[in-house]
Protein backbone atom coordinates (compact mmCIF):
# COMPACT_ATOMS: atom_id res chain seq x y z
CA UNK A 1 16.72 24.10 -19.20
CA UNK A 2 13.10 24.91 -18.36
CA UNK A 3 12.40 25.52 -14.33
CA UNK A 4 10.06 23.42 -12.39
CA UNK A 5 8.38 26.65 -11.88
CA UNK A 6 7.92 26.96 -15.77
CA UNK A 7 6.83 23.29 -16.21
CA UNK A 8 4.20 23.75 -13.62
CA UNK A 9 2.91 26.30 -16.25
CA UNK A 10 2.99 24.66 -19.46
CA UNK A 11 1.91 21.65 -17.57
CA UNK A 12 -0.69 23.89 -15.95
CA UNK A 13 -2.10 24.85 -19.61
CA UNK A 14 -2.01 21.21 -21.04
CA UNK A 15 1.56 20.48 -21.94
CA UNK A 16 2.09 16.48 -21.66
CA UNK A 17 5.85 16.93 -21.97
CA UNK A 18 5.99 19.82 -19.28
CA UNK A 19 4.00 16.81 -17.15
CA UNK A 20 6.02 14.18 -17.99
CA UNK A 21 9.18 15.95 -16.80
CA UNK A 22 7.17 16.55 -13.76
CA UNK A 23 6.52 12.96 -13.59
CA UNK A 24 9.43 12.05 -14.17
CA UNK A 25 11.75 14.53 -11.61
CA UNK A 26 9.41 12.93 -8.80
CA UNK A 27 8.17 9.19 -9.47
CA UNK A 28 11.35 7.82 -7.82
CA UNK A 29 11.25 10.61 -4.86
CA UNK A 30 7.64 9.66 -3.88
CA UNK A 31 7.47 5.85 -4.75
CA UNK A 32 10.64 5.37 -2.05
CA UNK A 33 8.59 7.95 0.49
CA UNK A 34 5.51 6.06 0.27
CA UNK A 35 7.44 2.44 0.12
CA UNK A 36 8.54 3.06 3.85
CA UNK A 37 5.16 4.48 5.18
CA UNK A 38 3.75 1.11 3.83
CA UNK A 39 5.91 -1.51 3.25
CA UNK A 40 4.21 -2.39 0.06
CA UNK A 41 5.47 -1.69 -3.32
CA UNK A 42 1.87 -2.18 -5.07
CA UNK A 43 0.63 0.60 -2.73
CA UNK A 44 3.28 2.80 -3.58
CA UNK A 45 3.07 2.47 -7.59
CA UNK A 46 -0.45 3.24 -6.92
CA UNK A 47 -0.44 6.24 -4.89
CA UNK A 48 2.35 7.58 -7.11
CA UNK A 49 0.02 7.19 -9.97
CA UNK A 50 -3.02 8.43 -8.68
CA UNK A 51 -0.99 11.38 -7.30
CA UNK A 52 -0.47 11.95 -10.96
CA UNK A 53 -3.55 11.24 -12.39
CA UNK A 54 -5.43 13.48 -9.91
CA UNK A 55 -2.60 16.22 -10.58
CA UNK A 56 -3.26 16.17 -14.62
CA UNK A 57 -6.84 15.96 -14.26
CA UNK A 58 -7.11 18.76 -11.93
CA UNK A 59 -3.62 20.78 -13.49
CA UNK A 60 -5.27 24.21 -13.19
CA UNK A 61 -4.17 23.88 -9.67
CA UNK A 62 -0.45 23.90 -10.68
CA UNK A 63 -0.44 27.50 -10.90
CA UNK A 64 -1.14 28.06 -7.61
CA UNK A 65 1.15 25.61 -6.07
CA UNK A 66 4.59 27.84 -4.41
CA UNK A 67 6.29 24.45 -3.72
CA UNK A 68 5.58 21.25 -6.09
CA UNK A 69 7.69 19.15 -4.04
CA UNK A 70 5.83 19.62 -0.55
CA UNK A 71 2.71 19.47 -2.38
CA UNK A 72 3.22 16.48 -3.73
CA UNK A 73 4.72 15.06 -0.83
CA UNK A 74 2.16 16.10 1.41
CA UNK A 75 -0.45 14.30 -1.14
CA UNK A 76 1.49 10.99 -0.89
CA UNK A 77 1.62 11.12 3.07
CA UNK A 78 -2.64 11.59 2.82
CA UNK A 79 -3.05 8.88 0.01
CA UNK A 80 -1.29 6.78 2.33
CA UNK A 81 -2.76 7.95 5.64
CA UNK A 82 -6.47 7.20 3.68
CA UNK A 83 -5.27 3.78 2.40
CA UNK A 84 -4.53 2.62 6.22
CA UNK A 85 -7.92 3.97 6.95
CA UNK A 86 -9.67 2.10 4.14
CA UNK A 87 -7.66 -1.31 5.24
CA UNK A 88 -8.45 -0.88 8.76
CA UNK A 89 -12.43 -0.46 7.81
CA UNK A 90 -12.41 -3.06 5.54
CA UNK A 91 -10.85 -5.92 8.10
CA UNK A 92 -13.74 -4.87 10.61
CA UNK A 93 -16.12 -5.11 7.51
CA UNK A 94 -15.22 -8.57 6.38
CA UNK A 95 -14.69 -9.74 10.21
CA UNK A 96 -18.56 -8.82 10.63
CA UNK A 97 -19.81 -10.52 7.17
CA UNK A 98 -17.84 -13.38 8.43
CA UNK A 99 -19.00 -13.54 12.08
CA UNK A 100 -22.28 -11.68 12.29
CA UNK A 101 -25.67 -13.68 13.07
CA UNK A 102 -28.01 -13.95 9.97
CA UNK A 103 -30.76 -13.96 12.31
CA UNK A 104 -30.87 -10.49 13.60
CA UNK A 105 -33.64 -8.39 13.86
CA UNK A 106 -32.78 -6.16 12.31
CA UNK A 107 -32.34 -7.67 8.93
CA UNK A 108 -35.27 -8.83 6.82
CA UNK A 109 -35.63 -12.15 5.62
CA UNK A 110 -34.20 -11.40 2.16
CA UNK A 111 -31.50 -9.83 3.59
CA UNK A 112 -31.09 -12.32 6.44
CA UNK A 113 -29.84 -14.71 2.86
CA UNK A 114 -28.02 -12.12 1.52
CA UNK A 115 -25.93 -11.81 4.20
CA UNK A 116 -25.35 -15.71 4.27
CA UNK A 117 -24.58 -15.63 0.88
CA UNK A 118 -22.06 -13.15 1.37
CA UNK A 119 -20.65 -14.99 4.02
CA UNK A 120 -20.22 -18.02 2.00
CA UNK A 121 -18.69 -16.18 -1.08
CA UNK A 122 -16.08 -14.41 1.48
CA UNK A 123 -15.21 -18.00 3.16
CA UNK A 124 -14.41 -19.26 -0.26
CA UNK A 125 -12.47 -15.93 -1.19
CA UNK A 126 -10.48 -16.35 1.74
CA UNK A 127 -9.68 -20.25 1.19
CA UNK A 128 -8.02 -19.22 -2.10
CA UNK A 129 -5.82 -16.41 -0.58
CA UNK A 130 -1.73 -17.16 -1.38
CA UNK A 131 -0.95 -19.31 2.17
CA UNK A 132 0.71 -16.28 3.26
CA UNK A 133 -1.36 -13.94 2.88
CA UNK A 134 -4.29 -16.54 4.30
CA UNK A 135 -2.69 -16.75 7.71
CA UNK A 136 -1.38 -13.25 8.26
CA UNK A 137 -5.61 -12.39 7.50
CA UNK A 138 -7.10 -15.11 9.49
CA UNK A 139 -4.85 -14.05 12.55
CA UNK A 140 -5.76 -10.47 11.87
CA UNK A 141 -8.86 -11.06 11.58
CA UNK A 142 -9.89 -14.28 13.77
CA UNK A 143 -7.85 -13.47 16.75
CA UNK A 144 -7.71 -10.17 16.58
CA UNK A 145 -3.49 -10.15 16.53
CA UNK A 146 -1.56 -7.18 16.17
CA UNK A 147 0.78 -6.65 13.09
CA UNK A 148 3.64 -6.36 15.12
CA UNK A 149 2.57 -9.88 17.25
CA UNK A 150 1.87 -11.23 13.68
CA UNK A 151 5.33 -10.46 12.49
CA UNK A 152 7.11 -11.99 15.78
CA UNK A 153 5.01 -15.13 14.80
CA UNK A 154 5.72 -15.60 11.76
CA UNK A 155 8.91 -14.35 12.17
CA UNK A 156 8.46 -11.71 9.19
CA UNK A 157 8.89 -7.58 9.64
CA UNK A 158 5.90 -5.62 10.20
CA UNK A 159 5.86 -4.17 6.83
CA UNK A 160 5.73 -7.60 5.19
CA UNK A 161 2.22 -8.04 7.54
CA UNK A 162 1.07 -4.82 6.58
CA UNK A 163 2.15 -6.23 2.61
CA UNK A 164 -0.11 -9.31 3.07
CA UNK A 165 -2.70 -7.15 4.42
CA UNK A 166 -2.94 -5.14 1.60
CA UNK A 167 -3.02 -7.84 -1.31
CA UNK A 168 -5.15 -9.84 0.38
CA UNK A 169 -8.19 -7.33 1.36
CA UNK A 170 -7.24 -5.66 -2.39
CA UNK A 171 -8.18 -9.42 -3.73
CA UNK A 172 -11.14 -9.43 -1.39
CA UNK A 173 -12.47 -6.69 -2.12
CA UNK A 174 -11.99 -7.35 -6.40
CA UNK A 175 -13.61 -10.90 -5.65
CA UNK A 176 -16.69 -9.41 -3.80
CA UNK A 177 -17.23 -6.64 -6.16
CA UNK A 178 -18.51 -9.44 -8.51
CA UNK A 179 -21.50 -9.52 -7.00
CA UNK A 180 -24.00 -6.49 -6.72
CA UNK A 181 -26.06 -7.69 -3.44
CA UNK A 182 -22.91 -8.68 -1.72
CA UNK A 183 -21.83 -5.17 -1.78
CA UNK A 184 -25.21 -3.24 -0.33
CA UNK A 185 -24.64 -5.30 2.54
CA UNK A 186 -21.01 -4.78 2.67
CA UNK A 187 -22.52 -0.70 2.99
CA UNK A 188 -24.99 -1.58 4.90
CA UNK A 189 -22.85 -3.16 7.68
CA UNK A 190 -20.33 -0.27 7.16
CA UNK A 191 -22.23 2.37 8.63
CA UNK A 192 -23.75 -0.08 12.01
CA UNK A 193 -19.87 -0.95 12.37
CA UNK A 194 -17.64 1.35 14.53
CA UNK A 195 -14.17 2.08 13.08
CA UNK A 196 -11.18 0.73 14.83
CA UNK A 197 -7.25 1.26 14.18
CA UNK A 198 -4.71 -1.67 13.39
């Protein structure tokens, strides 16, 4: 029976099985740690697997690594830590495409329509959000609720706000990305827009 210190080295030189074991010994571990720091199972079979993908990409880095369970662990907490930051700047993103005058100064004409354009794409993104997921956003986003108020009024838990949160700015975001210009102004208004926490 190989120790983990001795499948951080074969994994380290480009052993899949040594990984895989590695994988394996942990996948459960971290999924259930970042499962309560979420409240979203998608989030946490994606953190777990970019944990992984990162760690076989960049496995030199196993060799130097005195304690793969805090490591990895401590990964998880900042993948999840970064996804909350992500979600919080995308709701003030989309609340400013969706509210925001198209007749500022400070855009130009062409991207004075861009921006309406964008609007009207994200209004029709939002429409076809599960019913769920449409209300928790809208009073996120329109009133300005907190999760916790959210989940009194809907009589949900928190987590399951923070759920609907997720899947809908993750289905958001993969409708927007269809378009090219929508995204430069998504940027654009990224950097005039201050960042706020949920």
């Amino acid at each position: 029976m190989q120790s983990e210190k001795e499948l951080l080295q074969l994994a380290a030189g480009g052993n899949e099985l040594a990984f895989t074991r590695l994988f394996h010994g942990y996948k459960y571990k971290l999924y259930g740690f970042v499962f309560r720091l979420t409240g979203s199972h998608s989030s946490a079979e994606d953190v777990v697997q970019d944990i992984f993908e990162k760690l076989w990409k960049d496995r030199e880095v196993l060799l130097q690594i005195e304690s793969f369970q805090s490591y990895v662990f401590r990964m998880a907490q900042n993948y999840a830590i970064n996804g909350f930051k992500r979600m919080a700047r995308e709701v003030v993103i989309l609340k400013q495409l969706a509210d925001a005058p198209v007749t500022s100064s400070t855009i130009t004409p062409q991207g004075s329509l861009a921006l309406k354009e964008t609007q009207e794409r994200l209004h029709n993104a939002i429409q076809q959000l599960p019913p769920q997921q449409k209300i928790v956003f809208l009073l996120s986003r329109e009133e300005g609720i907190k999760h916790e108020e959210i989940a009194r009024r809907l009589q949900i838990t928190t987590g399951t706000v923070k759920n609907h949160m997720i899947q809908a700015l993750r289905t958001l975001r993969k409708h927007m990305q269809q378009y090219p210009n929508s995204l430069d102004t998504i940027y654009l208004l990224m950097l005039l827009v201050p960042l706020f926490c949920l």
